[in-house]
PDB file of N, CA and C in Angstrom:
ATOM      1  N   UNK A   1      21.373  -3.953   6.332  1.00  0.00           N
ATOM      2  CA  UNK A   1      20.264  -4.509   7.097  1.00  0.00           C
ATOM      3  C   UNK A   1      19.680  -3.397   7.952  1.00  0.00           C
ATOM      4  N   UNK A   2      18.384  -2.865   7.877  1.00  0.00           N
ATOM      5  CA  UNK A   2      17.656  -2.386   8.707  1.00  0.00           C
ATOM      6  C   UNK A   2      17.386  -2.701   9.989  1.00  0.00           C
ATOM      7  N   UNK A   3      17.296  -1.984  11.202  1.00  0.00           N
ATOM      8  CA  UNK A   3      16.661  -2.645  12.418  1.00  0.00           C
ATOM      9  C   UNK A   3      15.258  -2.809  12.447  1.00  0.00           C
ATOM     10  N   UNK A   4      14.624  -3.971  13.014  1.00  0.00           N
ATOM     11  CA  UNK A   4      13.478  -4.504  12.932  1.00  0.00           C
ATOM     12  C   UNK A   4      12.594  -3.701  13.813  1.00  0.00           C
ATOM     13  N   UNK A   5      11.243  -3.330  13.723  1.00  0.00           N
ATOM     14  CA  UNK A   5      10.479  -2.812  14.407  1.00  0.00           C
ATOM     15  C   UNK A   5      10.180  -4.277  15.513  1.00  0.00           C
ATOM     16  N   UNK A   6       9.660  -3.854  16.724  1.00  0.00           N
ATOM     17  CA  UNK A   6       9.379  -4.506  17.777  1.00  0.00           C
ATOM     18  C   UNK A   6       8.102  -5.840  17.320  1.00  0.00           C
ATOM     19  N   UNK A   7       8.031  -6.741  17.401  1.00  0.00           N
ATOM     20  CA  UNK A   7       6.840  -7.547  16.775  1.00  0.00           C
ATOM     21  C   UNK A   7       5.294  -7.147  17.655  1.00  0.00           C
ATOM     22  N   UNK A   8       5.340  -7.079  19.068  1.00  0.00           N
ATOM     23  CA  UNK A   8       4.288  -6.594  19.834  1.00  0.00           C
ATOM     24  C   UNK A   8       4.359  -5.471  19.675  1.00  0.00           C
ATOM     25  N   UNK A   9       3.109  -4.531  19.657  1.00  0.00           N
ATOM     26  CA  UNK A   9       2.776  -3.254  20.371  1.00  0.00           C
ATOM     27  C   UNK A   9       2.303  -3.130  21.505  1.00  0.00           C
ATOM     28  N   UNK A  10       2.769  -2.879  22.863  1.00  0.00           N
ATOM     29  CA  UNK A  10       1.937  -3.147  23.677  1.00  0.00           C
ATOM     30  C   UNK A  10       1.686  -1.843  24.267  1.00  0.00           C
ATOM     31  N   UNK A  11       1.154  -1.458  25.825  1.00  0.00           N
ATOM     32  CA  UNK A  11       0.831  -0.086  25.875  1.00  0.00           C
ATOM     33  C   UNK A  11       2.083   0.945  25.889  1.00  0.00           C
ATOM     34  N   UNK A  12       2.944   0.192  26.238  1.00  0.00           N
ATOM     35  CA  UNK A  12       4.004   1.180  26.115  1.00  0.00           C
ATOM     36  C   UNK A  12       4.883   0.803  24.620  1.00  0.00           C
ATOM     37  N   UNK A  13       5.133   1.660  23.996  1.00  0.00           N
ATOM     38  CA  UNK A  13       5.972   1.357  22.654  1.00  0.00           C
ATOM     39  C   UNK A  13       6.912   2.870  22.715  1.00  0.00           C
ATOM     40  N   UNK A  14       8.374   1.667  22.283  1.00  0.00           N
ATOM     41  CA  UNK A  14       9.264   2.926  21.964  1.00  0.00           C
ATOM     42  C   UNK A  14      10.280   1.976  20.415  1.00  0.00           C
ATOM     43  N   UNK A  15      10.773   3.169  19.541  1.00  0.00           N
ATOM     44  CA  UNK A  15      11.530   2.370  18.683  1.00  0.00           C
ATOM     45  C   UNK A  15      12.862   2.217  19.281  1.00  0.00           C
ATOM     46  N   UNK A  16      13.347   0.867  18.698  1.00  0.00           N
ATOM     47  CA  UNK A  16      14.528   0.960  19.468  1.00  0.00           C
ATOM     48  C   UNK A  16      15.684   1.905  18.478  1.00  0.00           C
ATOM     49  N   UNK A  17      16.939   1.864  18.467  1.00  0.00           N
ATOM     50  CA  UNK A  17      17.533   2.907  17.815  1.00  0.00           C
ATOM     51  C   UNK A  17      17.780   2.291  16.814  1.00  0.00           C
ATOM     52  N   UNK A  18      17.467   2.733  15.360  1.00  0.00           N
ATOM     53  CA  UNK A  18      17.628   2.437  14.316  1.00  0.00           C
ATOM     54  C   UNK A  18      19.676   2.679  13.917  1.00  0.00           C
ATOM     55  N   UNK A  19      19.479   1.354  12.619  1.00  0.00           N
ATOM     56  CA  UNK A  19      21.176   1.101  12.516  1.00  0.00           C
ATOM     57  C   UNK A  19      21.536   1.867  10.906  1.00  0.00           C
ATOM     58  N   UNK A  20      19.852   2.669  11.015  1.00  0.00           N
ATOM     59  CA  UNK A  20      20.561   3.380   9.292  1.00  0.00           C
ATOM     60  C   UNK A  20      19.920   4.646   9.650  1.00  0.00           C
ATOM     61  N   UNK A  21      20.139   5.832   9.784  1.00  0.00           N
ATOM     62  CA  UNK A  21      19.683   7.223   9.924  1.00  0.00           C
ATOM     63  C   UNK A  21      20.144   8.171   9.193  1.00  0.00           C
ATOM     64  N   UNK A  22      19.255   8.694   7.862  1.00  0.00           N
ATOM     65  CA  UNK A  22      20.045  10.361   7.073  1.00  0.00           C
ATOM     66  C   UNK A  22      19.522  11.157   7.578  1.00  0.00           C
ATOM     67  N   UNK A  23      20.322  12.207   7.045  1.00  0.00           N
ATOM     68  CA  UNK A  23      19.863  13.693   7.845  1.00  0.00           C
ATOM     69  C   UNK A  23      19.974  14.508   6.637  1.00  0.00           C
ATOM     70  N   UNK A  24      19.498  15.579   6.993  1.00  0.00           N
ATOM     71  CA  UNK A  24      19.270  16.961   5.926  1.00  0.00           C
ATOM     72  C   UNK A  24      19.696  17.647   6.644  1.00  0.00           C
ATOM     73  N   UNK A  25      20.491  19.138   6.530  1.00  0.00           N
ATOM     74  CA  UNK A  25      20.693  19.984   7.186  1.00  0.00           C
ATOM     75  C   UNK A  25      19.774  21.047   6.150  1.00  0.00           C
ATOM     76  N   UNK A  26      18.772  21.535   6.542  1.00  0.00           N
ATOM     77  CA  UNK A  26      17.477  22.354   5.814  1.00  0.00           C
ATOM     78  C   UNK A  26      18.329  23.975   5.303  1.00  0.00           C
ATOM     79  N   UNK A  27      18.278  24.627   4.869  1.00  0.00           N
ATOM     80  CA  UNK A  27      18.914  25.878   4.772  1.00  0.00           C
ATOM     81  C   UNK A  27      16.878  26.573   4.590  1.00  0.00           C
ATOM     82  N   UNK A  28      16.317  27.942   5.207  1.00  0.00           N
ATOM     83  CA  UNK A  28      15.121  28.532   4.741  1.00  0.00           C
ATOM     84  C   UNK A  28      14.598  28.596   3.802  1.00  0.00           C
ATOM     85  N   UNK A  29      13.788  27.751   3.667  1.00  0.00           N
ATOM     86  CA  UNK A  29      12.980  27.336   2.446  1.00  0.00           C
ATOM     87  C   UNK A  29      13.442  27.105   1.741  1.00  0.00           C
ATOM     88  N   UNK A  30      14.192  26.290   1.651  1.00  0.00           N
ATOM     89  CA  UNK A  30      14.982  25.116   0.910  1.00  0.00           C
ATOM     90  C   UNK A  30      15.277  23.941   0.573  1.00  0.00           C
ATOM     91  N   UNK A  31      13.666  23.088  -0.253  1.00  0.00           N
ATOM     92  CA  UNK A  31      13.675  21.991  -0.511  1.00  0.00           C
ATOM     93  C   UNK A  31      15.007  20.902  -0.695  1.00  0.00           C
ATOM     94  N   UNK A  32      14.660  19.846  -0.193  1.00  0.00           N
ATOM     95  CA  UNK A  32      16.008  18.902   0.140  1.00  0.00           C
ATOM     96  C   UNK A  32      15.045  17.417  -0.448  1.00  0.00           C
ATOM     97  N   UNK A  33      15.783  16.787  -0.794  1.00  0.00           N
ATOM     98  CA  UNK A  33      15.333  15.242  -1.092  1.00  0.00           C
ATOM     99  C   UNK A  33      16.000  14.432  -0.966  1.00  0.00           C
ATOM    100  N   UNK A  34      15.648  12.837  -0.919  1.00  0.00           N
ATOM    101  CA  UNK A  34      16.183  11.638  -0.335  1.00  0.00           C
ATOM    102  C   UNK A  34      15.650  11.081  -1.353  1.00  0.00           C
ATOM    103  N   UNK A  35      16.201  10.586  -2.568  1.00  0.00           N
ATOM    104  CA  UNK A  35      15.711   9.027  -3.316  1.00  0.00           C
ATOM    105  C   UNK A  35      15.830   7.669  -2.796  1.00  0.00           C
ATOM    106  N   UNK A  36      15.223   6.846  -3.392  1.00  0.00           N
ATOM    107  CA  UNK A  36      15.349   5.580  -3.070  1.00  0.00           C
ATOM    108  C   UNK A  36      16.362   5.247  -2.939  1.00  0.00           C
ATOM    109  N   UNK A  37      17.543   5.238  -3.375  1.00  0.00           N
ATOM    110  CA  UNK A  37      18.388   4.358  -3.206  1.00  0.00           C
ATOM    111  C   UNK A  37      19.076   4.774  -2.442  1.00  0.00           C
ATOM    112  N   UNK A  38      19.205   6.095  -1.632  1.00  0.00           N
ATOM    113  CA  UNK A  38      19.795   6.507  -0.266  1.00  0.00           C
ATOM    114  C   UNK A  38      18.679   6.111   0.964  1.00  0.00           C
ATOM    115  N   UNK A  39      18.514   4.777   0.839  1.00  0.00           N
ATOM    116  CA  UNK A  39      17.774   4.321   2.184  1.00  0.00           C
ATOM    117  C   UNK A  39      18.132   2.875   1.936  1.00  0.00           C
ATOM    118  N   UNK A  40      18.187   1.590   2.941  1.00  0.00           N
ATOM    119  CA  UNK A  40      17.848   0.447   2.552  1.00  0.00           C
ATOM    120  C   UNK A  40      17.325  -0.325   2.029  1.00  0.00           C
ATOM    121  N   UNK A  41      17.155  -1.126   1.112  1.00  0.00           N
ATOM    122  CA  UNK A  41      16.080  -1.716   0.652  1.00  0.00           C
ATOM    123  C   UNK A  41      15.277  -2.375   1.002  1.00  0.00           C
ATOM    124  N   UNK A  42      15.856  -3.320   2.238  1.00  0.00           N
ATOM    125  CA  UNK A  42      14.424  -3.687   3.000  1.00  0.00           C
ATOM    126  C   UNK A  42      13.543  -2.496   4.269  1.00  0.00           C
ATOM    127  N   UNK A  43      14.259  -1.525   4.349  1.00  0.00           N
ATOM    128  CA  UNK A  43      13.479  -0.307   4.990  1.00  0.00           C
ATOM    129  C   UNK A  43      11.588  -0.564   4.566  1.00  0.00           C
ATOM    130  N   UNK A  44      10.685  -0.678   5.459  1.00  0.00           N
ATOM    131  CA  UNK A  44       9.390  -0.537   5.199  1.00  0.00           C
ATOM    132  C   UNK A  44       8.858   0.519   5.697  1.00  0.00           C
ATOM    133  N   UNK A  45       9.445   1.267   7.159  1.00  0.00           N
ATOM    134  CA  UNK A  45       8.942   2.398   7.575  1.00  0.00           C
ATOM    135  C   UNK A  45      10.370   3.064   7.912  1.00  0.00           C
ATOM    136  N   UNK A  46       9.784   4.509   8.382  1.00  0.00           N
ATOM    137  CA  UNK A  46      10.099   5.871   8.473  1.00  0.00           C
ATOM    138  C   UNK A  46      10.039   6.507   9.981  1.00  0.00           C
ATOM    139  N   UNK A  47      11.357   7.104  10.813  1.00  0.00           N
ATOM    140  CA  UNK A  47      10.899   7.904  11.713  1.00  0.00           C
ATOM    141  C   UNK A  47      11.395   9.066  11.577  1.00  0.00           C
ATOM    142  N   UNK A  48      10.736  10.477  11.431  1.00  0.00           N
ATOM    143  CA  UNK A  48      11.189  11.291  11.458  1.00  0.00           C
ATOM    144  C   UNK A  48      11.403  12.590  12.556  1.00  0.00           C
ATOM    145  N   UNK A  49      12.273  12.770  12.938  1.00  0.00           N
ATOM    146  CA  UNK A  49      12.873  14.171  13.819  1.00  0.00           C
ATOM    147  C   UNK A  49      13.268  15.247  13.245  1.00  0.00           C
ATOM    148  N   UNK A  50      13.219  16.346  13.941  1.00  0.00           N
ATOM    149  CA  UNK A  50      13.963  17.624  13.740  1.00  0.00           C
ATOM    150  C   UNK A  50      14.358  17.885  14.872  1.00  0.00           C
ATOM    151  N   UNK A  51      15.048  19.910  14.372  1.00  0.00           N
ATOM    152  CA  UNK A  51      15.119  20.656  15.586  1.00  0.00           C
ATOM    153  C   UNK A  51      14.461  21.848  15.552  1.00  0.00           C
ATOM    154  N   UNK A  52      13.473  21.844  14.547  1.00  0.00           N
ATOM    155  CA  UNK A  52      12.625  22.529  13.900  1.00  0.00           C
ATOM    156  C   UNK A  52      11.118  22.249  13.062  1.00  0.00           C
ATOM    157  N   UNK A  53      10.059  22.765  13.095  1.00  0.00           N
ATOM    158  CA  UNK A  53       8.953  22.683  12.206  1.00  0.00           C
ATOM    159  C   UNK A  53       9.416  22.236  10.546  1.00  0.00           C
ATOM    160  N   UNK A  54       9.178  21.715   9.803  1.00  0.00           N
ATOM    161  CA  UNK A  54       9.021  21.028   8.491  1.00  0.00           C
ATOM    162  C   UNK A  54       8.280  20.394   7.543  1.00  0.00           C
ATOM    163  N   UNK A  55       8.008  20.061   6.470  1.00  0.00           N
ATOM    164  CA  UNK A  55       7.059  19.883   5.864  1.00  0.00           C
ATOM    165  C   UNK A  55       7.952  18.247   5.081  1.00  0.00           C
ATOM    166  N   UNK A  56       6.627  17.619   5.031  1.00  0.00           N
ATOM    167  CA  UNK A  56       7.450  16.324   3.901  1.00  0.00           C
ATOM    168  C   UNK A  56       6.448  15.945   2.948  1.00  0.00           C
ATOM    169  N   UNK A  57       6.636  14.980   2.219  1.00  0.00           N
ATOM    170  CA  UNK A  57       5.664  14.973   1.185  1.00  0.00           C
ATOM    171  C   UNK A  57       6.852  13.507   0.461  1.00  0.00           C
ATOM    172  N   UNK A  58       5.691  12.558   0.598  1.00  0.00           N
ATOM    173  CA  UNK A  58       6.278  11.545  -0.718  1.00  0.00           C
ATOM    174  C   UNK A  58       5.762  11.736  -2.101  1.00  0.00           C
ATOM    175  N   UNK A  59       6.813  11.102  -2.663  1.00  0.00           N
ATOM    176  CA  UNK A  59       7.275  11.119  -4.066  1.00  0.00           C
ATOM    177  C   UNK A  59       6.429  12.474  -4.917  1.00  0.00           C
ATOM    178  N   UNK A  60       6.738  13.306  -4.600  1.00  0.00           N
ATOM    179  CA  UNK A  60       6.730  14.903  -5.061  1.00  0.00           C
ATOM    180  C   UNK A  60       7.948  15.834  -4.208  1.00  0.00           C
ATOM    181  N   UNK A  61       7.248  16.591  -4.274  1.00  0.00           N
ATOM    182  CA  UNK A  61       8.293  17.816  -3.955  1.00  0.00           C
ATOM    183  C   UNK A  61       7.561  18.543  -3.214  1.00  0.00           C
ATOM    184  N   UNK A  62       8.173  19.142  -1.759  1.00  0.00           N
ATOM    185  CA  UNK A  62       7.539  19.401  -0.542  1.00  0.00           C
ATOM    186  C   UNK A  62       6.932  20.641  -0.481  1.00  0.00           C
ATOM    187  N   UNK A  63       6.474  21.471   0.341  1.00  0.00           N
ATOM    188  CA  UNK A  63       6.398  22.873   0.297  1.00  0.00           C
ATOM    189  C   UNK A  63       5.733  23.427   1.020  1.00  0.00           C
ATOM    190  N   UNK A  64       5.933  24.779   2.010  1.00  0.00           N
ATOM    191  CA  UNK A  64       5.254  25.466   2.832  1.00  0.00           C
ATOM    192  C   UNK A  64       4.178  25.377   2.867  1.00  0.00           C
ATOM    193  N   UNK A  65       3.242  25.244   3.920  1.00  0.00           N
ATOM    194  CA  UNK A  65       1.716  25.290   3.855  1.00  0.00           C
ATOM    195  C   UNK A  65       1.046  26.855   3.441  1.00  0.00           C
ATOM    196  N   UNK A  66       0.179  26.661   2.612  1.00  0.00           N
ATOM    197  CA  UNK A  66      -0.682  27.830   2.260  1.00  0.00           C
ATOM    198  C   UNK A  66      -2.263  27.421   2.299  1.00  0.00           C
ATOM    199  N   UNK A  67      -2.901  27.970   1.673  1.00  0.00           N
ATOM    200  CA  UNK A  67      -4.742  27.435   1.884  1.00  0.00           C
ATOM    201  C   UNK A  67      -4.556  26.382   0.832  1.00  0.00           C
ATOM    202  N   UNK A  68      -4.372  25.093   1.366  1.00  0.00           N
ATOM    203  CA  UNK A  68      -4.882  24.182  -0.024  1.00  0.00           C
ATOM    204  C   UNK A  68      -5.810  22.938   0.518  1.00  0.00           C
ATOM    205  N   UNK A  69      -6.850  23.288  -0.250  1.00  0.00           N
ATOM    206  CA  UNK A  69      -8.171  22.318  -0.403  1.00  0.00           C
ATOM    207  C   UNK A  69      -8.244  21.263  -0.867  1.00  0.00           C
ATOM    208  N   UNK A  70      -7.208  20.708  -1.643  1.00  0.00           N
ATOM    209  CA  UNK A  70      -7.278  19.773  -2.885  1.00  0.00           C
ATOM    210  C   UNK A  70      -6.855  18.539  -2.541  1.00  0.00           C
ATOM    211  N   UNK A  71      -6.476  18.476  -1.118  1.00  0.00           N
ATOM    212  CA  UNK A  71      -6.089  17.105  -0.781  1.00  0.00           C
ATOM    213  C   UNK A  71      -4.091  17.280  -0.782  1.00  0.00           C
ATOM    214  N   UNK A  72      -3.407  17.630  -1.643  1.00  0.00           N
ATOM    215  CA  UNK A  72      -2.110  17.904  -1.818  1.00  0.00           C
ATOM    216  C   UNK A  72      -1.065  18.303  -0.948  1.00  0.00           C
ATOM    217  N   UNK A  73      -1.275  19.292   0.193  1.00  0.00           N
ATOM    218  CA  UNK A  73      -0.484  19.602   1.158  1.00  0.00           C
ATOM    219  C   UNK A  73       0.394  18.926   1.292  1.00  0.00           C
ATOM    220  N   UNK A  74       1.563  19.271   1.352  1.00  0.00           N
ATOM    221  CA  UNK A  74       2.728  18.672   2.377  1.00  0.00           C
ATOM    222  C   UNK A  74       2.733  18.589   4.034  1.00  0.00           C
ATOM    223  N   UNK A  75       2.922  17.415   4.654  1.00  0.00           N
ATOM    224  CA  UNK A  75       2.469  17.077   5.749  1.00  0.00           C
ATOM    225  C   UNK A  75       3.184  17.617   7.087  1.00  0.00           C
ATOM    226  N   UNK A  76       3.097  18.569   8.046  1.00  0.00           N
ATOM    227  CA  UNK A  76       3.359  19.050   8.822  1.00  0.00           C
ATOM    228  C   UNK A  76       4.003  18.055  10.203  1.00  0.00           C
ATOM    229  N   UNK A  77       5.707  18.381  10.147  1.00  0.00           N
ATOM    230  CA  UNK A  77       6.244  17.032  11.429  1.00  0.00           C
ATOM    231  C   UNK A  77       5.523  15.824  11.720  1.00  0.00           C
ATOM    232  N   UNK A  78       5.919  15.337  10.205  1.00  0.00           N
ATOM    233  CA  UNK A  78       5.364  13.202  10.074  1.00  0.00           C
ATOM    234  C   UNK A  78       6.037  12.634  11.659  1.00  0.00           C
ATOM    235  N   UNK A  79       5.597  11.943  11.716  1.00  0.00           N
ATOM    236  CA  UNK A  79       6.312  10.976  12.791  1.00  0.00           C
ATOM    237  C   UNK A  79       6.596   9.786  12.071  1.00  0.00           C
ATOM    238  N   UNK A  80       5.949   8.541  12.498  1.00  0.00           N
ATOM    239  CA  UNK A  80       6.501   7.211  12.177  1.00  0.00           C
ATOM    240  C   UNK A  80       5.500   6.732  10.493  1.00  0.00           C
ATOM    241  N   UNK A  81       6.214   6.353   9.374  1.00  0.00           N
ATOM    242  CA  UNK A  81       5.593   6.284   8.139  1.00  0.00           C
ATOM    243  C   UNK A  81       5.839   5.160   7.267  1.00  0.00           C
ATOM    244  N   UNK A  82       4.942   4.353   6.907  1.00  0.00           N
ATOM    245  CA  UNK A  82       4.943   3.456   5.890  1.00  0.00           C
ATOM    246  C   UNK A  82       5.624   3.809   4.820  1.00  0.00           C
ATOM    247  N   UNK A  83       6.413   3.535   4.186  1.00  0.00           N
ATOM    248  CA  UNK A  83       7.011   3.649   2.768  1.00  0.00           C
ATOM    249  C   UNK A  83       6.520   3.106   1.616  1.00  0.00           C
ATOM    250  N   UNK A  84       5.277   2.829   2.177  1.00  0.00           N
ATOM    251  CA  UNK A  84       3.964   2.700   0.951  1.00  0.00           C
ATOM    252  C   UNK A  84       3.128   3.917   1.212  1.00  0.00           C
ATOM    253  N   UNK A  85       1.882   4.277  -0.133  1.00  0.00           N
ATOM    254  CA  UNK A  85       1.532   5.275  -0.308  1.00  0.00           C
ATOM    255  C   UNK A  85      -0.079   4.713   0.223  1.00  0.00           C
ATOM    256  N   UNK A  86      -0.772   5.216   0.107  1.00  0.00           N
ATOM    257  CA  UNK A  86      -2.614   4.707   0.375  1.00  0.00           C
ATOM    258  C   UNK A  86      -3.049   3.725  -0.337  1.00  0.00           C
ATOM    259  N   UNK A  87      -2.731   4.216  -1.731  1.00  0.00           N
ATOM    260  CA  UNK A  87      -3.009   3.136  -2.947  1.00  0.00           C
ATOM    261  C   UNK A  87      -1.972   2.073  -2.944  1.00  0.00           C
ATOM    262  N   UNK A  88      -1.163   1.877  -2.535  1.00  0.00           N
ATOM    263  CA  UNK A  88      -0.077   0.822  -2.615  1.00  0.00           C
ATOM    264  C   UNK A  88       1.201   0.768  -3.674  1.00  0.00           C
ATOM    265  N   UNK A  89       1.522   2.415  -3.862  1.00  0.00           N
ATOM    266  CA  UNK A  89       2.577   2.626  -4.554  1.00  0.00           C
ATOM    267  C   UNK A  89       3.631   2.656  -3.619  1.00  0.00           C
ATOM    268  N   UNK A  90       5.210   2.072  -4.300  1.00  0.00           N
ATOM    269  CA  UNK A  90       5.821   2.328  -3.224  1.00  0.00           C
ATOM    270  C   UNK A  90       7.020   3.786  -3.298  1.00  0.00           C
ATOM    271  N   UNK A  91       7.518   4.417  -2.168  1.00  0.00           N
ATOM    272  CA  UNK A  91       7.533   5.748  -1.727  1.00  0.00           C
ATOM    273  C   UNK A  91       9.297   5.738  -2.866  1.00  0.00           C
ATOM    274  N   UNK A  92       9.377   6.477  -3.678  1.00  0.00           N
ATOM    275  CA  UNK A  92      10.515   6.288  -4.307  1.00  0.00           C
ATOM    276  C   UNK A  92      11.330   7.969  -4.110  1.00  0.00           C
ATOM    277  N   UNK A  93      10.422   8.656  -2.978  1.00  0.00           N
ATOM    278  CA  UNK A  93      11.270   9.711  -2.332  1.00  0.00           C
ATOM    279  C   UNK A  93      10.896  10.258  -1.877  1.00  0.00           C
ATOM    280  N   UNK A  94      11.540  11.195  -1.175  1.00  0.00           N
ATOM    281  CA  UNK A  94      11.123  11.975   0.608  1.00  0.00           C
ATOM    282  C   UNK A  94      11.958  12.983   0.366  1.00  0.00           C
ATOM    283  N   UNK A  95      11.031  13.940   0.337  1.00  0.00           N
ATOM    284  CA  UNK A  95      10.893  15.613  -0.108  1.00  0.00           C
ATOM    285  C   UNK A  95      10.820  16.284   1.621  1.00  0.00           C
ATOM    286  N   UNK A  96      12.095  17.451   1.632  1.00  0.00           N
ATOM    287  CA  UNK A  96      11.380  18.208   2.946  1.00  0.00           C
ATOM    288  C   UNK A  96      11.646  19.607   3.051  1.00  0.00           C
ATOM    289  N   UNK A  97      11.522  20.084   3.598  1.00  0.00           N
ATOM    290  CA  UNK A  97      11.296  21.801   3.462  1.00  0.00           C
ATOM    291  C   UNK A  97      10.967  22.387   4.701  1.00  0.00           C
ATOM    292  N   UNK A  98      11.280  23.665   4.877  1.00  0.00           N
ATOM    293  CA  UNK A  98      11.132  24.080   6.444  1.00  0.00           C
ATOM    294  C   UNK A  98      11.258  25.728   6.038  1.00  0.00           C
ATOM    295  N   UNK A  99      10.427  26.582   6.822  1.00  0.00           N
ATOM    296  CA  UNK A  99      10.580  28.225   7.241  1.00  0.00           C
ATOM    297  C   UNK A  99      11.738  28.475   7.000  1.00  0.00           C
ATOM    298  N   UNK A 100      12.386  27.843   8.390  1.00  0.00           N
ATOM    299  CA  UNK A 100      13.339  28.209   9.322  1.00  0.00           C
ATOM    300  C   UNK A 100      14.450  26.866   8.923  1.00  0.00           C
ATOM    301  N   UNK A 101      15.632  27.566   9.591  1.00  0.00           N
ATOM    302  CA  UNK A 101      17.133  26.722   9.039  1.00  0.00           C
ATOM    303  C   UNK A 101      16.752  25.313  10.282  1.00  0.00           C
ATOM    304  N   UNK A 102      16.573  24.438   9.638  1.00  0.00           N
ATOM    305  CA  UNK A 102      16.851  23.168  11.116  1.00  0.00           C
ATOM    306  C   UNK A 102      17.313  21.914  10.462  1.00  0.00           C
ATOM    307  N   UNK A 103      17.633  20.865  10.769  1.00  0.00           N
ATOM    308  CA  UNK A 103      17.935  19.632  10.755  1.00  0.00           C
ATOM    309  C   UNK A 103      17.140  18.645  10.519  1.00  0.00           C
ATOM    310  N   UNK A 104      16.948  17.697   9.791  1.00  0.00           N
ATOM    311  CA  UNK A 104      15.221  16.732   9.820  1.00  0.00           C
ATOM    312  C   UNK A 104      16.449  15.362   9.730  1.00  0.00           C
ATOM    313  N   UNK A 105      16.118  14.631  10.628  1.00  0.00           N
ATOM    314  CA  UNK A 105      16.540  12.939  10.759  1.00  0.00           C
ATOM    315  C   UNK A 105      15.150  11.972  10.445  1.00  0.00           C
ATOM    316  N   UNK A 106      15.962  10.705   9.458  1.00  0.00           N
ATOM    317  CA  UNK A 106      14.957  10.144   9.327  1.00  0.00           C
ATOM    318  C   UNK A 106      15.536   8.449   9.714  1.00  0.00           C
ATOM    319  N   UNK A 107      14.924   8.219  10.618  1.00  0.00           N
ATOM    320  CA  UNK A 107      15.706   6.541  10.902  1.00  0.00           C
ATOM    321  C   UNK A 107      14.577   5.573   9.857  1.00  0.00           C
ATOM    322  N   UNK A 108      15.287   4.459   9.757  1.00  0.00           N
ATOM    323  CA  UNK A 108      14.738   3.450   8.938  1.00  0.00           C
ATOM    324  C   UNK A 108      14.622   2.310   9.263  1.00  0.00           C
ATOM    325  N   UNK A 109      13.566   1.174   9.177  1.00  0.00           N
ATOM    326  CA  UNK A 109      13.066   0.502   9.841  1.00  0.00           C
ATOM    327  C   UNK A 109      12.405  -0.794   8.882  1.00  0.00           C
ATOM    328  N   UNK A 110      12.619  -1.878   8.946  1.00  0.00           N
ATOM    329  CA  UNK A 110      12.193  -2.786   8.752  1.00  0.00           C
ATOM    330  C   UNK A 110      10.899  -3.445   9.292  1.00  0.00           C
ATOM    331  N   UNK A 111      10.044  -4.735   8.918  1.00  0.00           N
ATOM    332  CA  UNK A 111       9.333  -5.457   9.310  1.00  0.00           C
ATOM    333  C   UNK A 111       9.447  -6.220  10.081  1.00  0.00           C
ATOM    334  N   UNK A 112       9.051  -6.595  11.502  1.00  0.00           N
ATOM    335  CA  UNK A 112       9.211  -7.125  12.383  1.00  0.00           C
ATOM    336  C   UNK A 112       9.589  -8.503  11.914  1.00  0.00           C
TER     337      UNK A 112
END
């Protein structure tokens, strides 16, 4: 069972502490991944931490930022994330990558 996100948002919002959290320990530029089935199944969103800069990217494979135009980038320290995609695919993995050696936590979160 996931912990439930708060049902109000009001001006102040904090998550409370999630009861399922993985971690990566990143090694330099060293893509890491999380499939689906290392998360809950009723999980709907995503919070993510480090102790370091990182890159994530659903259901592909992550990777340092360089000049890219094309829409594709991997997303620079996500915070809180739907585990649906824009189009309404759902996220069947979480790709991450970093410079530098750090840690990335991701707590998991249910529907209010």
């Amino acid at each position: 069972m996931t912990t439930k996100l708060p049902q109000g948002v009001g001006e102040y919002f904090a998550l409370p502490q999630s009861d399922w959290i993985n971690a990566k320990s990143l090694g330099v530029a060293t893509e890491e991944s999380f499939t689906r089935a290392e998360w809950p199944t009723d999980a709907k969103y995503v919070a993510f931490s480090s102790t370091g800069d990182f890159y994530m990217k659903f259901n592909g494979t992550a990777a340092a930022a360089t000049d890219t135009t094309d829409g594709t980038a991997s997303e620079l320290n996500p915070t809180v994330r739907r585990l649906v995609l824009g189009d309404g695919t759902a996220v069947t993995k979480i790709s991450v990558i970093s410079p530098a050696a750090c840690i990335v936590t991701m707590s998991f979160y249910q529907n209010p």
